[in-house]
C-alpha atoms as a PDB file:
ATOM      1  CA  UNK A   1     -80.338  15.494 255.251  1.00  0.00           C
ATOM      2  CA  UNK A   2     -79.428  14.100 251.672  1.00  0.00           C
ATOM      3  CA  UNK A   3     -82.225  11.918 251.417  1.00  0.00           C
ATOM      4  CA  UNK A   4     -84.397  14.414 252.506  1.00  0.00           C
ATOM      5  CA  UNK A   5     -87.677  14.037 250.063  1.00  0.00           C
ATOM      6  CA  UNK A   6     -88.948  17.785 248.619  1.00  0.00           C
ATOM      7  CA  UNK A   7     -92.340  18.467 248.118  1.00  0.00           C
ATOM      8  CA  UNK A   8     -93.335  19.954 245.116  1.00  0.00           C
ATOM      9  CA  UNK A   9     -96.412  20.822 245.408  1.00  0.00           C
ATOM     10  CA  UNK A  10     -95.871  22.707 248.948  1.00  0.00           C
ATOM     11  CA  UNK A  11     -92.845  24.448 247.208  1.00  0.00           C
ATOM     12  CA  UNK A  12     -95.323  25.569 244.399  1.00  0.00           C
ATOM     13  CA  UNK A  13     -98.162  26.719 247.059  1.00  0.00           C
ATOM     14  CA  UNK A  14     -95.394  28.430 249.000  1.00  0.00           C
ATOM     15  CA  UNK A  15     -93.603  30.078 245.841  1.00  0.00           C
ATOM     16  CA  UNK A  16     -97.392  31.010 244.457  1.00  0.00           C
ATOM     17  CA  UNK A  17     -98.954  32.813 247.439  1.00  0.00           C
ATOM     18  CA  UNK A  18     -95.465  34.441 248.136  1.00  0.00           C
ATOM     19  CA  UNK A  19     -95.833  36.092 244.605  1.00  0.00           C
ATOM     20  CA  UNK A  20     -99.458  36.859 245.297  1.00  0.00           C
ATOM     21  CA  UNK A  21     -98.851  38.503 248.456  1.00  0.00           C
ATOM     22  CA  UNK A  22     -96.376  40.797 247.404  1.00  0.00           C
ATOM     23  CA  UNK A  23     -98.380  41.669 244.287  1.00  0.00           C
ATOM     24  CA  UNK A  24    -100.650  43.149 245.963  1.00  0.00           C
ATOM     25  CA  UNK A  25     -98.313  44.665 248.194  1.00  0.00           C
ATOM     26  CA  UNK A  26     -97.247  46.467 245.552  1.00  0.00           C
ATOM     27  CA  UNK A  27    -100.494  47.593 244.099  1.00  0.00           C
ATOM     28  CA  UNK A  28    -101.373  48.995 247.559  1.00  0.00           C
ATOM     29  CA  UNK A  29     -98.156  50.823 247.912  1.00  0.00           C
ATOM     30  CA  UNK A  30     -98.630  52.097 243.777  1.00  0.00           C
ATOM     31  CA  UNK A  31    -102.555  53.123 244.104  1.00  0.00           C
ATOM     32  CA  UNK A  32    -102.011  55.626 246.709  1.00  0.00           C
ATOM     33  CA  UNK A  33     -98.733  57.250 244.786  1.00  0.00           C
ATOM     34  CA  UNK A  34    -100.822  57.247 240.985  1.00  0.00           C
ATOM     35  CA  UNK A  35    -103.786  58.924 242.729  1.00  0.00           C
ATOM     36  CA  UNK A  36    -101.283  61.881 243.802  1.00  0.00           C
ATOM     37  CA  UNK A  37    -100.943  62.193 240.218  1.00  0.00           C
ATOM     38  CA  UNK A  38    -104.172  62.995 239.228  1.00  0.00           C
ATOM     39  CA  UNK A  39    -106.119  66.779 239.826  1.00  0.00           C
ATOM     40  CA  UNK A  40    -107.990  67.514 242.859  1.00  0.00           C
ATOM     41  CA  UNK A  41    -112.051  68.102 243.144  1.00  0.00           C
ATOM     42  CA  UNK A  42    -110.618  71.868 243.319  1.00  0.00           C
ATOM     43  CA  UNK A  43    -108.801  71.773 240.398  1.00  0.00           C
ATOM     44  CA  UNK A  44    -111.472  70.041 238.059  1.00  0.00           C
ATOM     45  CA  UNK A  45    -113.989  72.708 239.423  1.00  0.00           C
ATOM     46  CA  UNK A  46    -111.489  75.525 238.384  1.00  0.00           C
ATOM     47  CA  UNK A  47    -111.352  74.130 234.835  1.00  0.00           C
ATOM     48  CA  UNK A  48    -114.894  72.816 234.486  1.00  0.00           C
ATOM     49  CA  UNK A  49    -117.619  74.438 232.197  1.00  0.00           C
ATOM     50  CA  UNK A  50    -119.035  77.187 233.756  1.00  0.00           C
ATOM     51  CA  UNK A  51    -122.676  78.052 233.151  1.00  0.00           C
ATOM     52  CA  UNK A  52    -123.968  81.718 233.768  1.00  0.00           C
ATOM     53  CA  UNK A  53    -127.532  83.012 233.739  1.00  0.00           C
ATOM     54  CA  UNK A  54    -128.066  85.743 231.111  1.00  0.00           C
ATOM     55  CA  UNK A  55    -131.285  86.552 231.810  1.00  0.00           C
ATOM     56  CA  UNK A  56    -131.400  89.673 233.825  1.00  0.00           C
ATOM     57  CA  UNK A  57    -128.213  91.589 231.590  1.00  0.00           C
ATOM     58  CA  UNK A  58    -130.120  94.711 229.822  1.00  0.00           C
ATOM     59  CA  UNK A  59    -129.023  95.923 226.275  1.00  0.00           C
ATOM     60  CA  UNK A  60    -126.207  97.774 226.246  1.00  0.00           C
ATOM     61  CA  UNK A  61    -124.597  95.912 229.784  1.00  0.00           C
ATOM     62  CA  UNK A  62    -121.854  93.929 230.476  1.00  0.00           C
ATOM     63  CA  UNK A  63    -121.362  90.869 233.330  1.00  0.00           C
ATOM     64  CA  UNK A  64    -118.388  89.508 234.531  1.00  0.00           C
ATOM     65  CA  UNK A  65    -118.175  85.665 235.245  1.00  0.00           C
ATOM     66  CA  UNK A  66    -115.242  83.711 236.045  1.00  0.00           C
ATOM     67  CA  UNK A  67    -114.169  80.847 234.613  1.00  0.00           C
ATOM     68  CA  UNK A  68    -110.492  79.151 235.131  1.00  0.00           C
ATOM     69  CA  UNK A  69    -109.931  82.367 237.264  1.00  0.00           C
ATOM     70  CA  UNK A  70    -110.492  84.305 233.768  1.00  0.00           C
ATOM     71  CA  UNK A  71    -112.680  87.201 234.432  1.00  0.00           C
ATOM     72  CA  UNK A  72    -115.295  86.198 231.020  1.00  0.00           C
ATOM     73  CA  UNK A  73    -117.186  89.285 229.610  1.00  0.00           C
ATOM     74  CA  UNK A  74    -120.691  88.884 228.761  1.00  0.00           C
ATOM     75  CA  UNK A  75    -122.330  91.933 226.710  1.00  0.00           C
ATOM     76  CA  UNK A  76    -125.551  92.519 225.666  1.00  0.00           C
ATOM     77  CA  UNK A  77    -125.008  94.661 222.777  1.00  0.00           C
ATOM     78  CA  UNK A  78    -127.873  97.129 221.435  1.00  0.00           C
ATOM     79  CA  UNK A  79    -128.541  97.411 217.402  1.00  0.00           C
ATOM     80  CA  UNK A  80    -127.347 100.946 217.299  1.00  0.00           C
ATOM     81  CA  UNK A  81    -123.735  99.338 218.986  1.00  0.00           C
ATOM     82  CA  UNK A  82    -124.249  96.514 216.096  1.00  0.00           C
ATOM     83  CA  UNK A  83    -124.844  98.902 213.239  1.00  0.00           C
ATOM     84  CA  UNK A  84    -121.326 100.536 213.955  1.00  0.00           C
ATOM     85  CA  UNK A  85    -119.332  97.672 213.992  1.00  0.00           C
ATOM     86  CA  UNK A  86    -118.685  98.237 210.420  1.00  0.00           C
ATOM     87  CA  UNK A  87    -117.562 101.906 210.341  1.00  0.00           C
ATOM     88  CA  UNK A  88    -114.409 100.942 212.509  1.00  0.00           C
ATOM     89  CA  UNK A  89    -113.205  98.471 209.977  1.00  0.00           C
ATOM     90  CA  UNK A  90    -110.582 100.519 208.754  1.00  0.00           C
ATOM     91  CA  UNK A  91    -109.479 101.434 211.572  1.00  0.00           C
ATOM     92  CA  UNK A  92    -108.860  97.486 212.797  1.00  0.00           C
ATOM     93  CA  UNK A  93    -106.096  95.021 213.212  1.00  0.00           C
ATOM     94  CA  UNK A  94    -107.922  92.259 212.563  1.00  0.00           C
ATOM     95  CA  UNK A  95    -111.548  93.434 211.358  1.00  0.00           C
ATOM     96  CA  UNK A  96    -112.827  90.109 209.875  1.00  0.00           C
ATOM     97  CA  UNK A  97    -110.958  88.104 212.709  1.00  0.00           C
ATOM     98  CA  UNK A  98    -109.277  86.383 210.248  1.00  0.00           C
ATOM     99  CA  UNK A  99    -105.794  85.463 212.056  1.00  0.00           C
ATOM    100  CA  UNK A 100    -105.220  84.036 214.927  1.00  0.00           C
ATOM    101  CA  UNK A 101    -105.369  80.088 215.904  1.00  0.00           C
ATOM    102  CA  UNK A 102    -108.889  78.595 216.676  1.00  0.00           C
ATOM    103  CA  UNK A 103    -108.148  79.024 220.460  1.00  0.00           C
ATOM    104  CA  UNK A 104    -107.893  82.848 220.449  1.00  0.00           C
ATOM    105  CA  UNK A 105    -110.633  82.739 217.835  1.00  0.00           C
ATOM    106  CA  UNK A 106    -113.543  80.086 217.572  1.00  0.00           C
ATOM    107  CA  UNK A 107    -114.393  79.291 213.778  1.00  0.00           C
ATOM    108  CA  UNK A 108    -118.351  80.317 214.893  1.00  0.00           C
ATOM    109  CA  UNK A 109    -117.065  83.706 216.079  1.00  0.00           C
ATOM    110  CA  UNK A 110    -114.833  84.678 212.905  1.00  0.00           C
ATOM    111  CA  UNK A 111    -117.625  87.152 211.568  1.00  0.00           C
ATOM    112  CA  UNK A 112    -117.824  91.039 212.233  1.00  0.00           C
ATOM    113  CA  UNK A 113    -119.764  90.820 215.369  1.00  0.00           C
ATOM    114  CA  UNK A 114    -117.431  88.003 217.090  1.00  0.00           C
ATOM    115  CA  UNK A 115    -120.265  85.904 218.204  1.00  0.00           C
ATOM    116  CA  UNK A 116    -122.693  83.216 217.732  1.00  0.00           C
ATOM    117  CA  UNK A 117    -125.878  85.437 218.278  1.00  0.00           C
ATOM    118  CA  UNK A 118    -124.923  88.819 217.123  1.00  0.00           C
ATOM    119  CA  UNK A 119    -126.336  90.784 220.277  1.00  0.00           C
ATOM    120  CA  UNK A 120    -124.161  88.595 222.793  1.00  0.00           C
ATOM    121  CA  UNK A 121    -120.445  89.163 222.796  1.00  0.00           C
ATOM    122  CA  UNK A 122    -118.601  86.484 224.752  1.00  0.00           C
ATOM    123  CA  UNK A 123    -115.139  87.379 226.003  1.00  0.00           C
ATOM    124  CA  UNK A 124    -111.861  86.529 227.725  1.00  0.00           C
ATOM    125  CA  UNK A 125    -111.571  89.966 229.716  1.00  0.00           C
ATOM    126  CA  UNK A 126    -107.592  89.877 229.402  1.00  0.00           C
ATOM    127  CA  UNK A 127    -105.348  92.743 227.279  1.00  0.00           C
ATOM    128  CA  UNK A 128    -103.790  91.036 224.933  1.00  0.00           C
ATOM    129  CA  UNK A 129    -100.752  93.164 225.452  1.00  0.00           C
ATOM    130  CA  UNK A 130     -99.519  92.615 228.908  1.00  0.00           C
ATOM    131  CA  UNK A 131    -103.070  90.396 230.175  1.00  0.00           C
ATOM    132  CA  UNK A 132    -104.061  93.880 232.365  1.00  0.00           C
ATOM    133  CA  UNK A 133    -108.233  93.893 232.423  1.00  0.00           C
ATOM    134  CA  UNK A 134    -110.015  96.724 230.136  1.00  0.00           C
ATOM    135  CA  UNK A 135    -113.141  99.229 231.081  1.00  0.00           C
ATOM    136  CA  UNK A 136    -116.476  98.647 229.275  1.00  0.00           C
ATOM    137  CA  UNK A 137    -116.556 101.981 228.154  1.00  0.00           C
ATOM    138  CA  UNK A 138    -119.976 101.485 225.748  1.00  0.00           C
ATOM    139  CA  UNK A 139    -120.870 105.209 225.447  1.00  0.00           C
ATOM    140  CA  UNK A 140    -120.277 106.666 222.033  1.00  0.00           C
ATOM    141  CA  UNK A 141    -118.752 109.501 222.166  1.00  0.00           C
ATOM    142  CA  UNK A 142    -115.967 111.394 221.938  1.00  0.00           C
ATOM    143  CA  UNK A 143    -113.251 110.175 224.530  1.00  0.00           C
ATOM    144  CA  UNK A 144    -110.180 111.877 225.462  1.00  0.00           C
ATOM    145  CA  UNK A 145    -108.250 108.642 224.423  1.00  0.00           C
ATOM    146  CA  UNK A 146    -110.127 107.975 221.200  1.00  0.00           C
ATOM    147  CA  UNK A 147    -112.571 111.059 219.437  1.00  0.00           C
ATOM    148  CA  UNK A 148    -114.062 108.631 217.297  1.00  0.00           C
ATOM    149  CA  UNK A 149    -115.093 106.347 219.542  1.00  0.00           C
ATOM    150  CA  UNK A 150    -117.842 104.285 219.051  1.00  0.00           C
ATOM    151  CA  UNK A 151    -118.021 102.168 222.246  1.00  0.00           C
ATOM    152  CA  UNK A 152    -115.507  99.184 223.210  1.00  0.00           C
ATOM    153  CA  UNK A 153    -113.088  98.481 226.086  1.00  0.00           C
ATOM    154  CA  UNK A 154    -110.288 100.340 226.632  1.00  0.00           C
ATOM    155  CA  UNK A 155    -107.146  99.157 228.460  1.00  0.00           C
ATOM    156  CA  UNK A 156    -106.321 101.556 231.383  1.00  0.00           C
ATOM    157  CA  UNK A 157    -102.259 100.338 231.465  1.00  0.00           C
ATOM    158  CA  UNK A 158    -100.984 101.079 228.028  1.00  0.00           C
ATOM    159  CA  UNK A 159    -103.710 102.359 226.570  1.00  0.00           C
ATOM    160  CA  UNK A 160    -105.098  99.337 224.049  1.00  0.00           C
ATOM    161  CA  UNK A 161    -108.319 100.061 222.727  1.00  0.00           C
ATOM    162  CA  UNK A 162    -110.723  97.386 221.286  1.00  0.00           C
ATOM    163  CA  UNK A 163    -114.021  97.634 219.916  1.00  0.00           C
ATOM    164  CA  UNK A 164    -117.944  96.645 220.762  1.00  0.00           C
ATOM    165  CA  UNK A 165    -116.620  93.042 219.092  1.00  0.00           C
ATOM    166  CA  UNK A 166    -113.208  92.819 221.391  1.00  0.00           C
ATOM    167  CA  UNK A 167    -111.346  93.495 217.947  1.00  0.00           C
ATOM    168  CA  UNK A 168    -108.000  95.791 218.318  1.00  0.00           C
ATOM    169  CA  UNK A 169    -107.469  99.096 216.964  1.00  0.00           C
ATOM    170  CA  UNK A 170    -104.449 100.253 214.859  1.00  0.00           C
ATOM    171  CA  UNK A 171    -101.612 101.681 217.089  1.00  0.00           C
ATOM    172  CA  UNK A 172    -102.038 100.574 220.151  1.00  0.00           C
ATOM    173  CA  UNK A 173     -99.484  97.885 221.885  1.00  0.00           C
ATOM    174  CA  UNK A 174    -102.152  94.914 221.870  1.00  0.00           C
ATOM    175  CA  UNK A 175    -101.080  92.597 219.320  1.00  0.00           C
ATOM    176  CA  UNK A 176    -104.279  90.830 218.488  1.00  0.00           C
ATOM    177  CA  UNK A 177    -108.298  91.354 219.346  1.00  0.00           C
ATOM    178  CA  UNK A 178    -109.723  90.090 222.759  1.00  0.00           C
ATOM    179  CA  UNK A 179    -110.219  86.393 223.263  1.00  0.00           C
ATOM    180  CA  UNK A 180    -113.479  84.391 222.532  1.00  0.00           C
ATOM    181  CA  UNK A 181    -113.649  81.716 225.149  1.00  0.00           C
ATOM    182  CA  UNK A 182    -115.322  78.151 224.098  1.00  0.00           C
ATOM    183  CA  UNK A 183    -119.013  78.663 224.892  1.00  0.00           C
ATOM    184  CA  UNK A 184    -122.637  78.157 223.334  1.00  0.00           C
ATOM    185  CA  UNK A 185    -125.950  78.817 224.166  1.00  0.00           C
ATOM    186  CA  UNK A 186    -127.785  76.216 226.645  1.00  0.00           C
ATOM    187  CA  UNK A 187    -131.375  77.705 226.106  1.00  0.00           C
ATOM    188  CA  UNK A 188    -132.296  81.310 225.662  1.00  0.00           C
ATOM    189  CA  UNK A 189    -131.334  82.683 229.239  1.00  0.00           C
ATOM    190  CA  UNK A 190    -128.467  80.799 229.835  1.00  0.00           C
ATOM    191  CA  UNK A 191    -124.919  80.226 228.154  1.00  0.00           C
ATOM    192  CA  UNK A 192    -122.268  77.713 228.836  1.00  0.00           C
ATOM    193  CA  UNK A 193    -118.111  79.132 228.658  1.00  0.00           C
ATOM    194  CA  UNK A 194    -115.658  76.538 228.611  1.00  0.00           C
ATOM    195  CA  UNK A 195    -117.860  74.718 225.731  1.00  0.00           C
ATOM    196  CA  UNK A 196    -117.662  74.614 222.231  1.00  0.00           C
ATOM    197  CA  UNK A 197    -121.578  74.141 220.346  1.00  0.00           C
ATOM    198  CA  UNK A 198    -120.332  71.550 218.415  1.00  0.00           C
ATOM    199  CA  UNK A 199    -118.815  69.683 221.734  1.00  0.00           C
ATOM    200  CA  UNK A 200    -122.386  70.409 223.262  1.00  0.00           C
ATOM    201  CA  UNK A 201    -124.275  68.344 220.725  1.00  0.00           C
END
């Protein structure tokens, strides 16, 4: 047994494919436990772009799409809704949407009308009190919860009222005007939520 010769080589072919082996042993056990890591098709669809046809909402409408399982307001606002924007100024939180951080408020929609083309108001259809959803309540008229109303949403749980540009009236319990989602305009009849214009490019 002591003069026993050892083979190198055969140690080093045994030694190699032993490591081999087992390396990819432990890839095939690793793969399967990495890919439990990452989102399924059903989650990537939930938090994928969402496109929506505008073509067949009439002035003075809204449309509700979902996106992330966010109900997303789409309005078509008339002129005579535009040309009161500024009369309720005063009356605002936030009238020239300047606070907030760019995710509650896009730098394209920090002007009076919220928006990238002034007659389309994109929103996040969430209170931003207590996340309950508002009525489109576009009519303007007197209203039993606001007489000067000129049009806006209203929040049926505590009463938050916001404007025909999602901004937030004085003395109400919402803190800060309605959410502008990510979004820009694919062609004239279609828009895109979950995607900024500049990502779009």
């Amino acid at each position: 047994m002591a003069n026993e010769v050892v083979d190198h080589g055969r140690r080093r072919f045994l030694t190699a494919t032993t490591a081999v082996v087992g390396g990819v042993g432990v890839v095939a056990a690793v793969v399967p436990f990495i890919k439990s890591w990452e989102p399924s098709a059903r989650a990537k669809a939930a938090g994928a772009p969402y496109t929506a046809d505008i073509s067949k909402i009439e002035a003075g409408q809204m449309v509700t799409f979902a996106w992330r399982s966010l109900p997303v307001f789409v309005v078509n606002r008339t002129k005579v809704q535009l040309d009161a924007l500024p009369s309720q100024d005063a009356r605002l939180v936030d009238p020239k949407s300047d606070s907030g951080s760019a995710e509650q408020q896009p730098k394209y929609a920090q002007n009076e009308a919220r928006s990238i083309k002034p007659e389309w108001l994109v929103l996040v259809g969430l209170c931003t009190h207590l996340g309950c959803v508002p009525d489109f309540v576009p009519v303007m008229k007197p209203e039993p919860f606001d007489p000067q109303w000129k049009g806006g949403f209203y929040c049926p749980c505590h009463k938050s009222r916001y404007d025909m540009a999602g901004r937030v009236y004085q003395g109400v319990p919402a803190p800060k005007n309605l959410l502008v989602p990510p979004h820009h305009f694919v062609d004239d009849t279609h828009i895109q939520i979950g995607v900024d214009p500049k990502e779009a490019g």
